[in-house]
N, C-alpha and C. Protein backbone atom coordinates (compact mmCIF):
# COMPACT_ATOMS: atom_id res chain seq x y z
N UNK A 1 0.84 -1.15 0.00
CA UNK A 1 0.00 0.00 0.00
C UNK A 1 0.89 1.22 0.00
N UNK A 2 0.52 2.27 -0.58
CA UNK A 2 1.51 3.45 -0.58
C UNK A 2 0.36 4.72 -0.18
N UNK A 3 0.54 5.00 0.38
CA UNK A 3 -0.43 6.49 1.40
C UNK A 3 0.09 7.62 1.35
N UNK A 4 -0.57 8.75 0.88
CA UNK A 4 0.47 9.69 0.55
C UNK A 4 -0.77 10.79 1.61
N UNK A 5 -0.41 12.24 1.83
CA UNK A 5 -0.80 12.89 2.88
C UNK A 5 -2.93 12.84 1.89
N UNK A 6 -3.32 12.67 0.89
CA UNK A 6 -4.26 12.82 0.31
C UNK A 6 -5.13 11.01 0.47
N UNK A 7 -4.60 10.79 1.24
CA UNK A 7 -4.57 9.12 1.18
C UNK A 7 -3.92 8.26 0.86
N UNK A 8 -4.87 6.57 0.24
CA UNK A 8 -4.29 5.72 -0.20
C UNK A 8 -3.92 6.02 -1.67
N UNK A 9 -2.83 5.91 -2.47
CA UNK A 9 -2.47 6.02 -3.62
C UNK A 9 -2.70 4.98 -4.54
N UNK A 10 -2.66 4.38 -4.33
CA UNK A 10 -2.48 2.22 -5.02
C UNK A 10 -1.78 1.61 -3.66
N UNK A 11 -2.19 0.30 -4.60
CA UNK A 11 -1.84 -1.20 -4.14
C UNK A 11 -1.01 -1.54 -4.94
N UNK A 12 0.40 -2.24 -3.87
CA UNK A 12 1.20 -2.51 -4.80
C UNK A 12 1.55 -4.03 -3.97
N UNK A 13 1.38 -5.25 -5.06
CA UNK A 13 1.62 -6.65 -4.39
C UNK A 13 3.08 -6.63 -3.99
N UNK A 14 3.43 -8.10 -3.93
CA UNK A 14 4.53 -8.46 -3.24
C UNK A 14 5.61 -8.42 -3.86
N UNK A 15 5.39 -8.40 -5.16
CA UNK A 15 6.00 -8.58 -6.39
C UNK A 15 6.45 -7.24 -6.89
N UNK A 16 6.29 -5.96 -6.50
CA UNK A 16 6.28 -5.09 -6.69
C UNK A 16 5.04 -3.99 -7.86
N UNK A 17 4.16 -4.76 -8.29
CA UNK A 17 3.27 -4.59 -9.29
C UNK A 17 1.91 -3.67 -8.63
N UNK A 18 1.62 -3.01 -9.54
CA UNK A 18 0.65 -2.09 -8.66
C UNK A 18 -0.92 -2.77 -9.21
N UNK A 19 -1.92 -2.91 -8.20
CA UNK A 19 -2.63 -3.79 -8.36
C UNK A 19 -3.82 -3.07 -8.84
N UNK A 20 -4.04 -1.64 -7.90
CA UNK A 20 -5.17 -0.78 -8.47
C UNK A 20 -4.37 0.85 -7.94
N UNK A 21 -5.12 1.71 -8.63
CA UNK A 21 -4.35 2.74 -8.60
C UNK A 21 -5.87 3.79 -8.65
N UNK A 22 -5.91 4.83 -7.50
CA UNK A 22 -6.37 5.99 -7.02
C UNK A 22 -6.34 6.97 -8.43
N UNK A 23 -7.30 7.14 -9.32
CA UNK A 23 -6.92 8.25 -10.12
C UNK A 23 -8.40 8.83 -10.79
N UNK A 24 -8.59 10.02 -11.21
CA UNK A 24 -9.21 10.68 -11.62
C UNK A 24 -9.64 10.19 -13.02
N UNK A 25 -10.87 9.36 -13.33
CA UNK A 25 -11.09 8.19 -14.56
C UNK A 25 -11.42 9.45 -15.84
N UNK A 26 -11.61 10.81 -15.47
CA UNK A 26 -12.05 11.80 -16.64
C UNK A 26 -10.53 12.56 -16.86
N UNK A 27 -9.80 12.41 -15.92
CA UNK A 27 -8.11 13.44 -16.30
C UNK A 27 -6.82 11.75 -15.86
N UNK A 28 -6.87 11.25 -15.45
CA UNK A 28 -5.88 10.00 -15.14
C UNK A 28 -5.34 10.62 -14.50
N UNK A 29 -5.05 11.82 -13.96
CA UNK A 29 -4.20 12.44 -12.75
C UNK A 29 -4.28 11.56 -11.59
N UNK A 30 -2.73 10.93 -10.76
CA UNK A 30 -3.55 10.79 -9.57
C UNK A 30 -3.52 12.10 -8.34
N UNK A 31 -3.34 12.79 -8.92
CA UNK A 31 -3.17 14.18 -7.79
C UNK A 31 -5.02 14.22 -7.87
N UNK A 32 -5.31 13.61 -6.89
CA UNK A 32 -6.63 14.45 -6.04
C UNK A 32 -6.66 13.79 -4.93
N UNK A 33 -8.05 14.47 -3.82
CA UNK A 33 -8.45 13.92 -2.53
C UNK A 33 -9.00 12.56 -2.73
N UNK A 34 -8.51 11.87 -2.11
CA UNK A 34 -10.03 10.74 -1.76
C UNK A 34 -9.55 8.85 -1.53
N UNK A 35 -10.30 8.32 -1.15
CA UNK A 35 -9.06 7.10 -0.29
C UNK A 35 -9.39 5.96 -1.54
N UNK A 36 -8.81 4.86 -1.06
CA UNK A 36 -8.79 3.99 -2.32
C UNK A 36 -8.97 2.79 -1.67
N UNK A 37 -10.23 2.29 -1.32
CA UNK A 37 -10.24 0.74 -0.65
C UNK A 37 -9.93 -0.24 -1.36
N UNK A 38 -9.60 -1.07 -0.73
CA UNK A 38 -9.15 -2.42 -1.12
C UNK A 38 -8.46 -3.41 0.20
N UNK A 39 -7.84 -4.45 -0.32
CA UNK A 39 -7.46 -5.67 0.44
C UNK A 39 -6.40 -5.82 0.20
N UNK A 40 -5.46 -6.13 1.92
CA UNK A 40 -3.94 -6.27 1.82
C UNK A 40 -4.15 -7.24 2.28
N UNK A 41 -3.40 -8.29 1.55
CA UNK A 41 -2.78 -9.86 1.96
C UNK A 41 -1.63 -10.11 2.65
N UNK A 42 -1.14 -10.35 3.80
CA UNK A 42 0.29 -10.26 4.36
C UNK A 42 0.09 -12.06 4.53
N UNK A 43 1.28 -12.12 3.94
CA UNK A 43 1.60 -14.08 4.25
C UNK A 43 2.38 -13.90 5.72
N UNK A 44 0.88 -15.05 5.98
CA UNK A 44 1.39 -15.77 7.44
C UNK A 44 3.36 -15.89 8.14
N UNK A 45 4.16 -16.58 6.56
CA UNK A 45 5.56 -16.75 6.59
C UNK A 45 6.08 -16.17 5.74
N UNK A 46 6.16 -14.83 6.05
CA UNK A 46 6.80 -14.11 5.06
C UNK A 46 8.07 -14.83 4.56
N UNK A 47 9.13 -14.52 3.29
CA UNK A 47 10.12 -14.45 3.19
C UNK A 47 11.21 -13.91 3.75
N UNK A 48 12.18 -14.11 4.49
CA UNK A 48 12.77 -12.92 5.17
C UNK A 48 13.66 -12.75 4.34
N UNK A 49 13.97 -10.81 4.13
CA UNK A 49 15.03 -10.92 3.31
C UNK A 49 16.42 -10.60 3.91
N UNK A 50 17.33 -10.04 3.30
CA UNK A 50 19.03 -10.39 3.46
C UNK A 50 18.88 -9.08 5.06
N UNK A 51 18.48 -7.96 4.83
CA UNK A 51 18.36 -7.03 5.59
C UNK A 51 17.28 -7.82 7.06
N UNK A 52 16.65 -8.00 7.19
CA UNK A 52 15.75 -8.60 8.26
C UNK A 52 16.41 -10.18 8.89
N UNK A 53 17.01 -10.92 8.44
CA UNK A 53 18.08 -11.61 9.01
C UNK A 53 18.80 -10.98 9.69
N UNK A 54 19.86 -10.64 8.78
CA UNK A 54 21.37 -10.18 9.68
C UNK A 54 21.82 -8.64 10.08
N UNK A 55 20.22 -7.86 9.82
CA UNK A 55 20.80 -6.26 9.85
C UNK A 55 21.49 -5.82 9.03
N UNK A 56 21.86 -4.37 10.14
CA UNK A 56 23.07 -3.63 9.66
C UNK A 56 24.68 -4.13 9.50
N UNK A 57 24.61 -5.77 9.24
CA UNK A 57 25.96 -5.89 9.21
C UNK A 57 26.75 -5.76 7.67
N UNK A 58 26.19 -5.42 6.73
CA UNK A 58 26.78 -5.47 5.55
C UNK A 58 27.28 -3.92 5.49
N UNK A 59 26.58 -2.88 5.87
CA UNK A 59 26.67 -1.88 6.22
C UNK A 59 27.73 -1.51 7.34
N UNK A 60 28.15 -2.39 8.06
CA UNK A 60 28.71 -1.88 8.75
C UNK A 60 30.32 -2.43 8.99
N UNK A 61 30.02 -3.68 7.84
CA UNK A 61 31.35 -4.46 7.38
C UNK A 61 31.91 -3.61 6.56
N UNK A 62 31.03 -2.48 5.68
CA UNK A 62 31.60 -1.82 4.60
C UNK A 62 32.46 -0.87 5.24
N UNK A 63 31.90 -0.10 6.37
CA UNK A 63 32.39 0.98 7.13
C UNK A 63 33.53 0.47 7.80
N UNK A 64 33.93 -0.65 8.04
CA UNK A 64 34.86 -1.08 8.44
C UNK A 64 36.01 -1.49 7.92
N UNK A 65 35.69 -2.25 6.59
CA UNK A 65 36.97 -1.56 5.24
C UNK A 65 37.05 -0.60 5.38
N UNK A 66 36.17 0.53 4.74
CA UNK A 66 36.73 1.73 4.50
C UNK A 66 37.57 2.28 5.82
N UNK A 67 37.11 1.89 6.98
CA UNK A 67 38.26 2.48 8.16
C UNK A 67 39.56 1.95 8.07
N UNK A 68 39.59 0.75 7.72
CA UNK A 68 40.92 -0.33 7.68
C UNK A 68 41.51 0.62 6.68
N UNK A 69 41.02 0.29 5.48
CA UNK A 69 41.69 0.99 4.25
C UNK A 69 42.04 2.67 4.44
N UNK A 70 41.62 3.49 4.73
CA UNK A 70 41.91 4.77 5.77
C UNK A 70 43.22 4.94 6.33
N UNK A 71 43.17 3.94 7.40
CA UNK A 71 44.33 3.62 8.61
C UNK A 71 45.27 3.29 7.46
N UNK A 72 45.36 2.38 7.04
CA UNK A 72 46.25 1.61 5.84
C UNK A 72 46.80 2.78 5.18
N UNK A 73 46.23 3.66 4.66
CA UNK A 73 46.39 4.85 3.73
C UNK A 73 47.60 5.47 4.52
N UNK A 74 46.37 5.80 5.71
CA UNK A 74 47.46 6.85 6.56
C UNK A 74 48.65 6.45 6.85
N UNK A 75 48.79 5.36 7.83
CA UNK A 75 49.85 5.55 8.43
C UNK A 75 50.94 4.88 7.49
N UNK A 76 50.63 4.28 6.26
CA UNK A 76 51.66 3.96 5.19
C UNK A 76 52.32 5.31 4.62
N UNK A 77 51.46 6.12 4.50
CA UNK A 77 52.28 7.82 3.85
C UNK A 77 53.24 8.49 5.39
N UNK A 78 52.78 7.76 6.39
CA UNK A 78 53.77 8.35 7.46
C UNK A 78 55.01 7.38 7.55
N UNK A 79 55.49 6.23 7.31
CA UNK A 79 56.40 5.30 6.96
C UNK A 79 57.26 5.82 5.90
N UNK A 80 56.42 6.20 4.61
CA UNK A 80 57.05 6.38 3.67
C UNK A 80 58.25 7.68 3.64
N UNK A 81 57.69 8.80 4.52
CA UNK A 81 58.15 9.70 5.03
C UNK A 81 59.14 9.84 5.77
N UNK A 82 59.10 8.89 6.67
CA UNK A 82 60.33 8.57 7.14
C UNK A 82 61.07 7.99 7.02
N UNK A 83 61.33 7.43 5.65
CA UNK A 83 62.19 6.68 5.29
C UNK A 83 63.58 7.51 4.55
């Protein structure tokens, strides 16, 4: 479902596909007031995906190269310097 401050906008399945869509049938605009009923299906067992398993750790493995690689940077140009 996507809700915007004017209401419901569409339905969009699981699949990413929009199922029905809120719009003005004489202009196809969907810019107007007014709500959009319908039916949301949530499965009992969802799929879990990569983010809802394991978190923020891919995110935060990245940040952690980039610190390694940083440090690495740095204190190799201070070696080099003193050589």
């Amino acid at each position: 479902m996507r809700a915007t401050n004017t209401g419901v906008s569409c339905f969009i399945d699981t699949h990413g596909r929009i199922t029905s869509q809120l719009s003005d049938p004489e202009t196809g605009t969907s810019f107007l007031e007014g709500t959009l009923p319908g039916e949301v299906n949530v499965p009992r067992h969802p799929v879990m995906t990569l983010y809802a398993r394991f978190g923020d750790w891919f995110a935060l493995t990245m940040l952690g190269a980039c610190l390694v690689t940083w440090l690495v940077k740095r204190f190799d140009g201070k070696t080099r310097d003193q050589r």
